[in-house]
PDB file of N, CA and C in Angstrom:
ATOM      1  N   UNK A   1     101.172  90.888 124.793  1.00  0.00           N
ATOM      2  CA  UNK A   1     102.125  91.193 125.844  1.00  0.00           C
ATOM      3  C   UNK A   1     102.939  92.424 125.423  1.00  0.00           C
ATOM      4  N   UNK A   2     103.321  93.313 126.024  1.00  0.00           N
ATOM      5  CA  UNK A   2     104.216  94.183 126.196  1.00  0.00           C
ATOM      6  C   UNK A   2     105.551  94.155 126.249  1.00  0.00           C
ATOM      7  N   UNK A   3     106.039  94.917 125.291  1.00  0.00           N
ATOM      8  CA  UNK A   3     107.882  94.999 125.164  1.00  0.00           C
ATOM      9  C   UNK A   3     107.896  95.091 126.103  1.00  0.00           C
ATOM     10  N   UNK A   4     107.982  95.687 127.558  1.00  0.00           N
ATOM     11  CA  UNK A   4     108.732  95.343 128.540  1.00  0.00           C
ATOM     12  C   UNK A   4     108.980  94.514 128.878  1.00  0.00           C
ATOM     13  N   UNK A   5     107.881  93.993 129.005  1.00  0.00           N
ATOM     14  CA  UNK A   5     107.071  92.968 129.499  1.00  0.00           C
ATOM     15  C   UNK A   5     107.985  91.181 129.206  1.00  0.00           C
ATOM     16  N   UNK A   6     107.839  91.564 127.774  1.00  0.00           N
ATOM     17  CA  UNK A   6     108.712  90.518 126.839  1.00  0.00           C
ATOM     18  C   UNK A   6     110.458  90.336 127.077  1.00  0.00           C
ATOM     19  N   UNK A   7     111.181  91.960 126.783  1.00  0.00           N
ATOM     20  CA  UNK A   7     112.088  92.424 127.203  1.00  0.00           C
ATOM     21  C   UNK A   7     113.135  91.116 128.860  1.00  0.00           C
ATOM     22  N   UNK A   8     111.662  91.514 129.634  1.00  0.00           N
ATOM     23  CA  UNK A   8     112.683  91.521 130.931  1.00  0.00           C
ATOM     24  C   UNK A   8     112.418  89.240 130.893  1.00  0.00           C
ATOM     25  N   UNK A   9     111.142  88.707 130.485  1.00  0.00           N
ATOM     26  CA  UNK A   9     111.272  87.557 130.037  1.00  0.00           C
ATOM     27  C   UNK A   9     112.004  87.161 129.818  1.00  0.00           C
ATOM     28  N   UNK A  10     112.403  87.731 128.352  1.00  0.00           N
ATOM     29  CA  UNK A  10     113.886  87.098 127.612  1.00  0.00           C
ATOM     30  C   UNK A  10     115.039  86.929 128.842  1.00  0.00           C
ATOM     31  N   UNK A  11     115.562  88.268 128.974  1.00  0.00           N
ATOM     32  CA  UNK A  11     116.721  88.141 130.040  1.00  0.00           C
ATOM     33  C   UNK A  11     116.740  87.624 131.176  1.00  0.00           C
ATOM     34  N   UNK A  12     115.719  87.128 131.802  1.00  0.00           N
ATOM     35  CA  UNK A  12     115.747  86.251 133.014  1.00  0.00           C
ATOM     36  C   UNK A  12     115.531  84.490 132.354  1.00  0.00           C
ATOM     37  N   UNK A  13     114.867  84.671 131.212  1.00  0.00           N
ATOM     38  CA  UNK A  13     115.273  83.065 130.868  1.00  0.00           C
ATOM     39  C   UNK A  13     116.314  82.530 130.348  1.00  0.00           C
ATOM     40  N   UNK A  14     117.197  83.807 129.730  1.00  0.00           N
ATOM     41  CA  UNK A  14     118.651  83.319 129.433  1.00  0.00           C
ATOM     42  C   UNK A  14     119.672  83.129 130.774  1.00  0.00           C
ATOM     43  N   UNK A  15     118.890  83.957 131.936  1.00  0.00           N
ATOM     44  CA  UNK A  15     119.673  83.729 133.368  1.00  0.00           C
ATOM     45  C   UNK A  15     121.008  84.934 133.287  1.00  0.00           C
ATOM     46  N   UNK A  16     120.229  86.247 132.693  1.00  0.00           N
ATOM     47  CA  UNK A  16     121.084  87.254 132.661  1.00  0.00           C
ATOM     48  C   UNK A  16     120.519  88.500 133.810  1.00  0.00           C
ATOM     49  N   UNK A  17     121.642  89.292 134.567  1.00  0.00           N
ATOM     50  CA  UNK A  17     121.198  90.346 134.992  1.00  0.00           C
ATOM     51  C   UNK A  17     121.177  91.275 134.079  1.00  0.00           C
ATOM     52  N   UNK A  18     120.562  92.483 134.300  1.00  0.00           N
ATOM     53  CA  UNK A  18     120.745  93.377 133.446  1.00  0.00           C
ATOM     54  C   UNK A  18     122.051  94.003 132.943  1.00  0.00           C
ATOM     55  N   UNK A  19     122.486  94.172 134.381  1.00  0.00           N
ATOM     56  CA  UNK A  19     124.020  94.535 134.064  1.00  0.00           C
ATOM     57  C   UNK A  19     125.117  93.352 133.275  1.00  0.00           C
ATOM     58  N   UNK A  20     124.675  92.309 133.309  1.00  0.00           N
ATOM     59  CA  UNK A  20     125.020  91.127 132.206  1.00  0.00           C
ATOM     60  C   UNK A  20     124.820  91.491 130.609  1.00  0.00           C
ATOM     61  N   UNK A  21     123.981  91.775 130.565  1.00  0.00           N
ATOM     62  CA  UNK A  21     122.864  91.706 129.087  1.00  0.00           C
ATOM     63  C   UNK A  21     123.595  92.901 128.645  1.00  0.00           C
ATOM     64  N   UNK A  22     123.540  94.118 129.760  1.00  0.00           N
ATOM     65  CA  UNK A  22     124.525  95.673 128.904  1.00  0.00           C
ATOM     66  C   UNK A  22     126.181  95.291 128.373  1.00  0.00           C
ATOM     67  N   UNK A  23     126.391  94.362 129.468  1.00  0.00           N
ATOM     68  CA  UNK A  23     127.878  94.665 128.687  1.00  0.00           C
ATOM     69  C   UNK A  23     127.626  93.334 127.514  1.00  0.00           C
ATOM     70  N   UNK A  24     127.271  92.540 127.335  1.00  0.00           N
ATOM     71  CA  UNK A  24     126.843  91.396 126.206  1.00  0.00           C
ATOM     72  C   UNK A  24     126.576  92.578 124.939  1.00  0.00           C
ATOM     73  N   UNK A  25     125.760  93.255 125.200  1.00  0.00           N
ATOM     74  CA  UNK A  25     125.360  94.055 124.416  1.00  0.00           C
ATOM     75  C   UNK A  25     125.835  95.300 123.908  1.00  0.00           C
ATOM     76  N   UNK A  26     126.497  95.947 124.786  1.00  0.00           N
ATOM     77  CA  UNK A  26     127.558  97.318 124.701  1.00  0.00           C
ATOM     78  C   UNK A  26     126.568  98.085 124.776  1.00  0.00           C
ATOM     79  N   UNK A  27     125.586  98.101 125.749  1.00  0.00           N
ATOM     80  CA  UNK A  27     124.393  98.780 125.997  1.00  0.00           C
ATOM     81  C   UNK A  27     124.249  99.225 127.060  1.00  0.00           C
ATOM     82  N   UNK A  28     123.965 100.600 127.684  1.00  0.00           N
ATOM     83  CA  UNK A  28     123.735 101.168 129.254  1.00  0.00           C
ATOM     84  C   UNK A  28     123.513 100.291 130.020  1.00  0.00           C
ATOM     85  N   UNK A  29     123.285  99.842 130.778  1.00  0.00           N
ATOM     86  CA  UNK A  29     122.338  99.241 132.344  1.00  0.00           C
ATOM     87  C   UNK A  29     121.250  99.932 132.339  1.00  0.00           C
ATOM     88  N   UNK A  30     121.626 100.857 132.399  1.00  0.00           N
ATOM     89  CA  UNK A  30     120.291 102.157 132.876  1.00  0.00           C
ATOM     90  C   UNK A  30     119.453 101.945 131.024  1.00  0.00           C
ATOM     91  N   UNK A  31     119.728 102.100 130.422  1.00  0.00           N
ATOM     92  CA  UNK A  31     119.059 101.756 129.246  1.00  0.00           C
ATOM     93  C   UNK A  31     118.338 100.842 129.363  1.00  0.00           C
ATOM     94  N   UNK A  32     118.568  99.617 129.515  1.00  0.00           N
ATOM     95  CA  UNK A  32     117.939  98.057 129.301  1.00  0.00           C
ATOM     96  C   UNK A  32     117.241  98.527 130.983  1.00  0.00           C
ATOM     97  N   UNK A  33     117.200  98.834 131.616  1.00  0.00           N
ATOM     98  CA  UNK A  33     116.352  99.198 132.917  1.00  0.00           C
ATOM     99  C   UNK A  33     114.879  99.854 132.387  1.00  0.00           C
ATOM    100  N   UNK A  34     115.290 101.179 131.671  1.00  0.00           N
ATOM    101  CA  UNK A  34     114.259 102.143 130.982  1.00  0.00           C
ATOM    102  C   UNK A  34     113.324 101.107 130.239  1.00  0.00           C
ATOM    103  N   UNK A  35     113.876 100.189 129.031  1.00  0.00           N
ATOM    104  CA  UNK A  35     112.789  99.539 128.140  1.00  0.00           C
ATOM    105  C   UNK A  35     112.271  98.498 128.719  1.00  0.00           C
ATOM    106  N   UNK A  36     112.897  97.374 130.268  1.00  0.00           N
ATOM    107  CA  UNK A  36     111.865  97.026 130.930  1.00  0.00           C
ATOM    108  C   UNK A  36     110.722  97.859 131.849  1.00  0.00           C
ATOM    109  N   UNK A  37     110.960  98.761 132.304  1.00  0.00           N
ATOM    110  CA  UNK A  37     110.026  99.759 132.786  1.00  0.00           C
ATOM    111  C   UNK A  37     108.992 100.067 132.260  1.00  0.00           C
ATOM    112  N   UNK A  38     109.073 100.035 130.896  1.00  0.00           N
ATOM    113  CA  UNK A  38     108.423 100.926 129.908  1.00  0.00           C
ATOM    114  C   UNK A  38     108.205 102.500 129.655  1.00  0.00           C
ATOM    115  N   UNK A  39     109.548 102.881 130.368  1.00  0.00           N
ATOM    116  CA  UNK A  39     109.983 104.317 130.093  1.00  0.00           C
ATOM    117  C   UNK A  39     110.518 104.684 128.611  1.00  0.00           C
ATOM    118  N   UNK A  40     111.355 103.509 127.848  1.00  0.00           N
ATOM    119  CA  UNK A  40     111.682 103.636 126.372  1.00  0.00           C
ATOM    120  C   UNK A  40     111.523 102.435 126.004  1.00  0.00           C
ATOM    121  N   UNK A  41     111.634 102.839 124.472  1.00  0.00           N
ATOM    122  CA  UNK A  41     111.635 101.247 124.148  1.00  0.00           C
ATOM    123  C   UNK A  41     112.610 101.351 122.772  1.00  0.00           C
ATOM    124  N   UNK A  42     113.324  99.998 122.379  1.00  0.00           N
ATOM    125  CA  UNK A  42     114.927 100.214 121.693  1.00  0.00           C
ATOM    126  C   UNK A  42     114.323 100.862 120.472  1.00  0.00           C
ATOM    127  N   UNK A  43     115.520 101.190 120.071  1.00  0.00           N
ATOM    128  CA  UNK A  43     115.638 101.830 118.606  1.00  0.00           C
ATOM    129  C   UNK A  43     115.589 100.518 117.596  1.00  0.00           C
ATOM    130  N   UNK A  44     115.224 100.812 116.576  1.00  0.00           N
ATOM    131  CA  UNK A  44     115.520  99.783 115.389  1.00  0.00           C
ATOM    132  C   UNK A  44     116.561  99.433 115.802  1.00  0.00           C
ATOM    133  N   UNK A  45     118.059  99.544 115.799  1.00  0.00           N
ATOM    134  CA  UNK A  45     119.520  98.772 116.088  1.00  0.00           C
ATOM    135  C   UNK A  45     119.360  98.286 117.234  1.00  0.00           C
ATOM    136  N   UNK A  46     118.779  98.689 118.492  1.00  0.00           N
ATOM    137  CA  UNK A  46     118.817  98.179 119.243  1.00  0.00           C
ATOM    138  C   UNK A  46     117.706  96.619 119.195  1.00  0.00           C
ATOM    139  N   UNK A  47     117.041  96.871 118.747  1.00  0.00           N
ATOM    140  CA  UNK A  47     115.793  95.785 118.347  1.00  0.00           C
ATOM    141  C   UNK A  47     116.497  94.605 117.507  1.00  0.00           C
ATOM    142  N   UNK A  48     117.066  95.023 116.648  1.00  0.00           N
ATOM    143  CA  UNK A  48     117.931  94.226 115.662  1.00  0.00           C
ATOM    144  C   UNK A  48     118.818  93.469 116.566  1.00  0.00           C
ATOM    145  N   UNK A  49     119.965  93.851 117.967  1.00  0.00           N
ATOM    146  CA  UNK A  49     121.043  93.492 118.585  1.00  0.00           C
ATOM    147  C   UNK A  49     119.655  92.268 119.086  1.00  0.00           C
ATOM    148  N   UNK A  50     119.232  92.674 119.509  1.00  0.00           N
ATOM    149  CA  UNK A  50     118.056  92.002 120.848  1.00  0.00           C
ATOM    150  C   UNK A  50     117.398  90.572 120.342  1.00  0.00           C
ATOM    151  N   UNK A  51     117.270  90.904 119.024  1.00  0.00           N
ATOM    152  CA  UNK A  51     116.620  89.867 118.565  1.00  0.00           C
ATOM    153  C   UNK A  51     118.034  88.595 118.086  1.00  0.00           C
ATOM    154  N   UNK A  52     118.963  89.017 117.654  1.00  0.00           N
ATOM    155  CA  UNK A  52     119.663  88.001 117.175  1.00  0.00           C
ATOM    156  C   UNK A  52     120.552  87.556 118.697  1.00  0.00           C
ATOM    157  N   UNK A  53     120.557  88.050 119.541  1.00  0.00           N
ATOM    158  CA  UNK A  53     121.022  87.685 120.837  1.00  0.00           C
ATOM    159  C   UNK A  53     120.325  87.086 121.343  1.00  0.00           C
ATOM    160  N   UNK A  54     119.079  87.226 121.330  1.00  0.00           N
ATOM    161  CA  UNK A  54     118.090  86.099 122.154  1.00  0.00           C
ATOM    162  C   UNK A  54     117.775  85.079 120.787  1.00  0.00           C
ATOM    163  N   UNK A  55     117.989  85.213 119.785  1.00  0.00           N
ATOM    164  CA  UNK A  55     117.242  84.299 118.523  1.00  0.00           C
ATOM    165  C   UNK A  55     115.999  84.290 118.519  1.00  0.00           C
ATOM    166  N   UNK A  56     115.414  85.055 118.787  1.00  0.00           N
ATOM    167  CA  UNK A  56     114.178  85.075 118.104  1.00  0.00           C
ATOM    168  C   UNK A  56     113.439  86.326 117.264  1.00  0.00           C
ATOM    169  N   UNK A  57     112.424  86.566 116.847  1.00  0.00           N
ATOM    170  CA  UNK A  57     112.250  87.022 115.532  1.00  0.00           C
ATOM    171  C   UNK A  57     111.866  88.888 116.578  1.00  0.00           C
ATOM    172  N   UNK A  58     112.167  89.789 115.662  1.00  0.00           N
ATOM    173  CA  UNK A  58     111.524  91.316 116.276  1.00  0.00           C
ATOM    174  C   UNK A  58     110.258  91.281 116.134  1.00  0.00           C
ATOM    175  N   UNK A  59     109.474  90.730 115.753  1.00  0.00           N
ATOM    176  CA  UNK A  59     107.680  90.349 116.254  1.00  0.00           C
ATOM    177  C   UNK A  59     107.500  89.791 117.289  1.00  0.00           C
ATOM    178  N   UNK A  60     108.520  89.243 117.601  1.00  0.00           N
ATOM    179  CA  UNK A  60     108.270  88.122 118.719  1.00  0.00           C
ATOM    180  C   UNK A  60     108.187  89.493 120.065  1.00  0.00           C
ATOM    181  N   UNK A  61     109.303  90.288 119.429  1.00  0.00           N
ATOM    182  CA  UNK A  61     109.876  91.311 121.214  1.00  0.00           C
ATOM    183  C   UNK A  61     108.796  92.232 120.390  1.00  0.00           C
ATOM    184  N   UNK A  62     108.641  92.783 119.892  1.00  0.00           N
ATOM    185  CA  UNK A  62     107.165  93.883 119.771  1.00  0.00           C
ATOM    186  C   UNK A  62     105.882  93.036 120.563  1.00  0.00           C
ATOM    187  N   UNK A  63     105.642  92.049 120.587  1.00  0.00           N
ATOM    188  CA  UNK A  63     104.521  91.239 120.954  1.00  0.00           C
ATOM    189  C   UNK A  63     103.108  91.378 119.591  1.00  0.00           C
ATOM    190  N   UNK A  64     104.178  91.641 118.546  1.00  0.00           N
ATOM    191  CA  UNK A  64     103.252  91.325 117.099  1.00  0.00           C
ATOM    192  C   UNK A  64     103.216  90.194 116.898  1.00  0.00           C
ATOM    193  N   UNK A  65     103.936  88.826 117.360  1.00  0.00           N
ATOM    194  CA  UNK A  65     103.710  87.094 117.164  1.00  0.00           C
ATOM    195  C   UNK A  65     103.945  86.527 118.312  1.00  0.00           C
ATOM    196  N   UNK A  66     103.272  85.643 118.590  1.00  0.00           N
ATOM    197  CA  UNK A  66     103.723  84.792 119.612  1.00  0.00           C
ATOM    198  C   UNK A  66     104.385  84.235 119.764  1.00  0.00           C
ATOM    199  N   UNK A  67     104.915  83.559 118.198  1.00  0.00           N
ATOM    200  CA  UNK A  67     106.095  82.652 117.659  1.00  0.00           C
ATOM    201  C   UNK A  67     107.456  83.251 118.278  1.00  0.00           C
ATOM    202  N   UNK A  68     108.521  82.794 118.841  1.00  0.00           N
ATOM    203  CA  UNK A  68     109.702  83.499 118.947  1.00  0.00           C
ATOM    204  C   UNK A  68     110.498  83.370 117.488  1.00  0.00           C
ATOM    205  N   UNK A  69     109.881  82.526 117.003  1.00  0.00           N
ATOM    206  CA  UNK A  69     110.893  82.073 115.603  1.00  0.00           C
ATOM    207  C   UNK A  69     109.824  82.854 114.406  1.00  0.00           C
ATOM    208  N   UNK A  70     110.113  83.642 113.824  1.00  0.00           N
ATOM    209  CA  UNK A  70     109.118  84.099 113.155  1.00  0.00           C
ATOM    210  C   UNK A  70     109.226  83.496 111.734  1.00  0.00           C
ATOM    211  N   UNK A  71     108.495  83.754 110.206  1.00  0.00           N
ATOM    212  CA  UNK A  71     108.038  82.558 109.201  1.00  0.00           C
ATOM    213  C   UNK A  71     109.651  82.732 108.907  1.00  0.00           C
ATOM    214  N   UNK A  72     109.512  83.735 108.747  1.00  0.00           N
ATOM    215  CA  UNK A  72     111.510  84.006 108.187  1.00  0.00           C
ATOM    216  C   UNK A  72     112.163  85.153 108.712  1.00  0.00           C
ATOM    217  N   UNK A  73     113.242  84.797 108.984  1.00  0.00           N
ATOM    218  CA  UNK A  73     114.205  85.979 109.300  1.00  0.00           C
ATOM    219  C   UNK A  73     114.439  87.144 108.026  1.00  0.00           C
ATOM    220  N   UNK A  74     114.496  88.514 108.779  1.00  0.00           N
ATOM    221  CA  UNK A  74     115.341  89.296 108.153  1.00  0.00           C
ATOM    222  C   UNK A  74     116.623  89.000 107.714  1.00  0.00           C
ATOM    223  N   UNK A  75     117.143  89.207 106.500  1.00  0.00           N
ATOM    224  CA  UNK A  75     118.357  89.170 105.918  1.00  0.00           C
ATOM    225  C   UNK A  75     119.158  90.155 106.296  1.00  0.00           C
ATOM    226  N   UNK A  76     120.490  90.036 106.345  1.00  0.00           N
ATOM    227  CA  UNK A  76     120.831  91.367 107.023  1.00  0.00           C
ATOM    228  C   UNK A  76     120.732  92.788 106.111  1.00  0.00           C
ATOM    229  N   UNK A  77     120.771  92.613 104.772  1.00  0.00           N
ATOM    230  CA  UNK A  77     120.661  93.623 104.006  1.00  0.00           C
ATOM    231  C   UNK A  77     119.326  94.421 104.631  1.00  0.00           C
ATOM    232  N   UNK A  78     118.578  93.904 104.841  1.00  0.00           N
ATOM    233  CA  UNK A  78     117.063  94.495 105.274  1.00  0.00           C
ATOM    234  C   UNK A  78     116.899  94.774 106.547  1.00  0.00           C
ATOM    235  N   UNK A  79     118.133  94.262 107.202  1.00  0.00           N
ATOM    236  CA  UNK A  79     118.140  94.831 108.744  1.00  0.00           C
ATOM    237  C   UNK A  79     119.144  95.905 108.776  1.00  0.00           C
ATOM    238  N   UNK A  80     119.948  96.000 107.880  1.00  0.00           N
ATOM    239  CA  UNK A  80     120.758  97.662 107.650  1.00  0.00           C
ATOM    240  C   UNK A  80     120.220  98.745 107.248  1.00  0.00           C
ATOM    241  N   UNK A  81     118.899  98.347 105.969  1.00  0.00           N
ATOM    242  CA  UNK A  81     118.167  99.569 105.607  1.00  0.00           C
ATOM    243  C   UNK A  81     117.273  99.929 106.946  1.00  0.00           C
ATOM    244  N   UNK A  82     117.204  99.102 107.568  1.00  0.00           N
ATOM    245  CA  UNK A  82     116.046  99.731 108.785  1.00  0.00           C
ATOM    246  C   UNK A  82     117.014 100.372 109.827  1.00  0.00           C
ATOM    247  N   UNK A  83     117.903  99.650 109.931  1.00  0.00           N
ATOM    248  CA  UNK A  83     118.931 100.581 111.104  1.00  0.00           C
ATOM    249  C   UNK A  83     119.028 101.909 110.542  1.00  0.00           C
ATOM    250  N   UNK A  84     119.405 102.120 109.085  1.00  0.00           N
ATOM    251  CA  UNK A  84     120.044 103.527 107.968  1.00  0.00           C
ATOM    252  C   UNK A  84     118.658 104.209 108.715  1.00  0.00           C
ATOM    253  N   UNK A  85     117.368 104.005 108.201  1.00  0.00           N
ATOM    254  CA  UNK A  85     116.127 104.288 107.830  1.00  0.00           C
ATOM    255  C   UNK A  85     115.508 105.036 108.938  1.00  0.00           C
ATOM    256  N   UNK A  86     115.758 104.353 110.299  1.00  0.00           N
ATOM    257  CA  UNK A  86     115.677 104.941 112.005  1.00  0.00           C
ATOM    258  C   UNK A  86     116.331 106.354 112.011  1.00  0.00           C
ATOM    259  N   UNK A  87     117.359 106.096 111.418  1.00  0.00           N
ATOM    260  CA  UNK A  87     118.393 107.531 111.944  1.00  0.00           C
ATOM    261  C   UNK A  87     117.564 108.699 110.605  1.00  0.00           C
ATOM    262  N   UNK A  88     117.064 108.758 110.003  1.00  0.00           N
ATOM    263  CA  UNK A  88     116.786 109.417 109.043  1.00  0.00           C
ATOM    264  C   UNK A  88     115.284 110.349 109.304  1.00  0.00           C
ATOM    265  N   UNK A  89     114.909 111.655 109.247  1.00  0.00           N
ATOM    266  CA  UNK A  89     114.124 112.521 109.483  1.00  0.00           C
ATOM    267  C   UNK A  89     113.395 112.038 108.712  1.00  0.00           C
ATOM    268  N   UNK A  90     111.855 112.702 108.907  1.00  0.00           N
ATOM    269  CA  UNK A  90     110.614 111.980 108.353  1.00  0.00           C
ATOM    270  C   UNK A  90     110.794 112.627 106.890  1.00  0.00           C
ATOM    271  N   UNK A  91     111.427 113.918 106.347  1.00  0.00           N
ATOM    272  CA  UNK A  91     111.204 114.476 105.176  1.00  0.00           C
ATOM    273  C   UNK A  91     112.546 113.289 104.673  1.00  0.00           C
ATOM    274  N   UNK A  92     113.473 112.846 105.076  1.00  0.00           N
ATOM    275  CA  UNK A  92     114.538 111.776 104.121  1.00  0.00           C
ATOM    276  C   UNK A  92     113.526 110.630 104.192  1.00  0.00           C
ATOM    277  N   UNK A  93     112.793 110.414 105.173  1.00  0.00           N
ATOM    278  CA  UNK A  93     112.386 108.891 105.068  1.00  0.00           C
ATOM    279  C   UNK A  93     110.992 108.999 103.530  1.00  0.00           C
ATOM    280  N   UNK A  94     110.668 109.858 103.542  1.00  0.00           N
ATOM    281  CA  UNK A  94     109.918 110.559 102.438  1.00  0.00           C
ATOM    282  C   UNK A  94     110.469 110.224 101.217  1.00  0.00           C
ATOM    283  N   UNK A  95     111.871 110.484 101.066  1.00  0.00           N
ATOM    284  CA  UNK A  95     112.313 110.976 100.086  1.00  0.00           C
ATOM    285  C   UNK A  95     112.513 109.447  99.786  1.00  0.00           C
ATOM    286  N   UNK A  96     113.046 108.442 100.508  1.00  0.00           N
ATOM    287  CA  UNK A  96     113.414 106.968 100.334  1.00  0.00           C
ATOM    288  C   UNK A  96     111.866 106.224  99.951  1.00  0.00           C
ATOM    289  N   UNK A  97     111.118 106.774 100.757  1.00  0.00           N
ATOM    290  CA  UNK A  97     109.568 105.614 100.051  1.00  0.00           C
ATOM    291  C   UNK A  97     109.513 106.170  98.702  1.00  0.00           C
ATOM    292  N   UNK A  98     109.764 107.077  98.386  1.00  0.00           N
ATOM    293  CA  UNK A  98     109.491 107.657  96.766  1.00  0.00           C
ATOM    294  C   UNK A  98     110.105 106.872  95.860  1.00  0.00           C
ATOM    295  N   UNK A  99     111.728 107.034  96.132  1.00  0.00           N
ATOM    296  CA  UNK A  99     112.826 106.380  95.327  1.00  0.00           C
ATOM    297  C   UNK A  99     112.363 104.868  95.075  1.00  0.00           C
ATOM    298  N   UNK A 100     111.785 103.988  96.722  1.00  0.00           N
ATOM    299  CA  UNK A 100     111.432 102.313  96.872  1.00  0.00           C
ATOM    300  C   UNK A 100     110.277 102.396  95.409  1.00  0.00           C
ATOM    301  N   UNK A 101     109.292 103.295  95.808  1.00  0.00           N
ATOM    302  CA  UNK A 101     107.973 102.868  95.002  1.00  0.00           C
ATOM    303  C   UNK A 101     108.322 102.934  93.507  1.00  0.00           C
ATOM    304  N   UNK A 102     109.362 104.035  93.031  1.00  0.00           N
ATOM    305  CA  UNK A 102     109.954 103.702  91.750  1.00  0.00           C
ATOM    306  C   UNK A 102     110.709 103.230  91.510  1.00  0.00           C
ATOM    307  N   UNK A 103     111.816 102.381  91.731  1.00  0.00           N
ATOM    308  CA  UNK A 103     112.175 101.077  92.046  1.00  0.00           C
ATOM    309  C   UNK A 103     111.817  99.767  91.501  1.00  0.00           C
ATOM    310  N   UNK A 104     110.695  99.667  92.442  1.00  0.00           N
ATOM    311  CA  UNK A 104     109.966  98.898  92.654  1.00  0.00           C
ATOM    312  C   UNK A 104     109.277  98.285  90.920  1.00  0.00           C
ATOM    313  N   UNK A 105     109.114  99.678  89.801  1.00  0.00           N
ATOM    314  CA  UNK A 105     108.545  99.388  88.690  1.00  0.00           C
ATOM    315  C   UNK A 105     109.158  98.970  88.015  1.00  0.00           C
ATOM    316  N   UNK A 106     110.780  98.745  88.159  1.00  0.00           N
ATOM    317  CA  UNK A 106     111.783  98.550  87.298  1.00  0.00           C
ATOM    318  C   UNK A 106     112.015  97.141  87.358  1.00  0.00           C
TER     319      UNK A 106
END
């Protein structure tokens, strides 16, 4: 299934309009309009808000699991490096897999 697809699911089974869900969220109208459309689709932070507002897992809204509850949640530490990680150009995000993989040996 399709993020939109999934997207506009969620918010009609919580019994939200859109214009509900934006201000819940501190999010456009016209935004949450676009990613059911499938004109955009959220940013990491926005994915992160989406998922702990509806409770279920960001595989679930990618349509990577079927599960809404996925094996385990992100911790939030690991949902800040991905928010940091979004905003960051492909030559910084470069520079961070380098730093992880040596790291990683320690």
């Amino acid at each position: 299934m399709e993020i939109k697809t999934i997207l506009k699911r969620l918010r009609r089974e919580a019994g939200l309009t859109q214009k509900q869900l934006s201000q819940e969220l501190a999010i456009g109208q016209s935004t949450i309009s676009q990613w059911e459309s499938g004109a955009s689709k959220p940013t990491a932070d926005a994915l992160i808000a989406l998922s702990e507002y509806y409770e279920v897992s960001a595989d679930f809204i990618l349509g990577i699991s079927n599960a809404k509850e996925g094996e385990c949640k992100m911790n939030k530490d690991v949902e800040e490096c991905i928010a940091l990680i979004d905003n960051l150009t492909g030559y910084q995000r470069g520079i961070i897999k380098e730093l992880l993989k040596q790291m990683k040996m320690f």
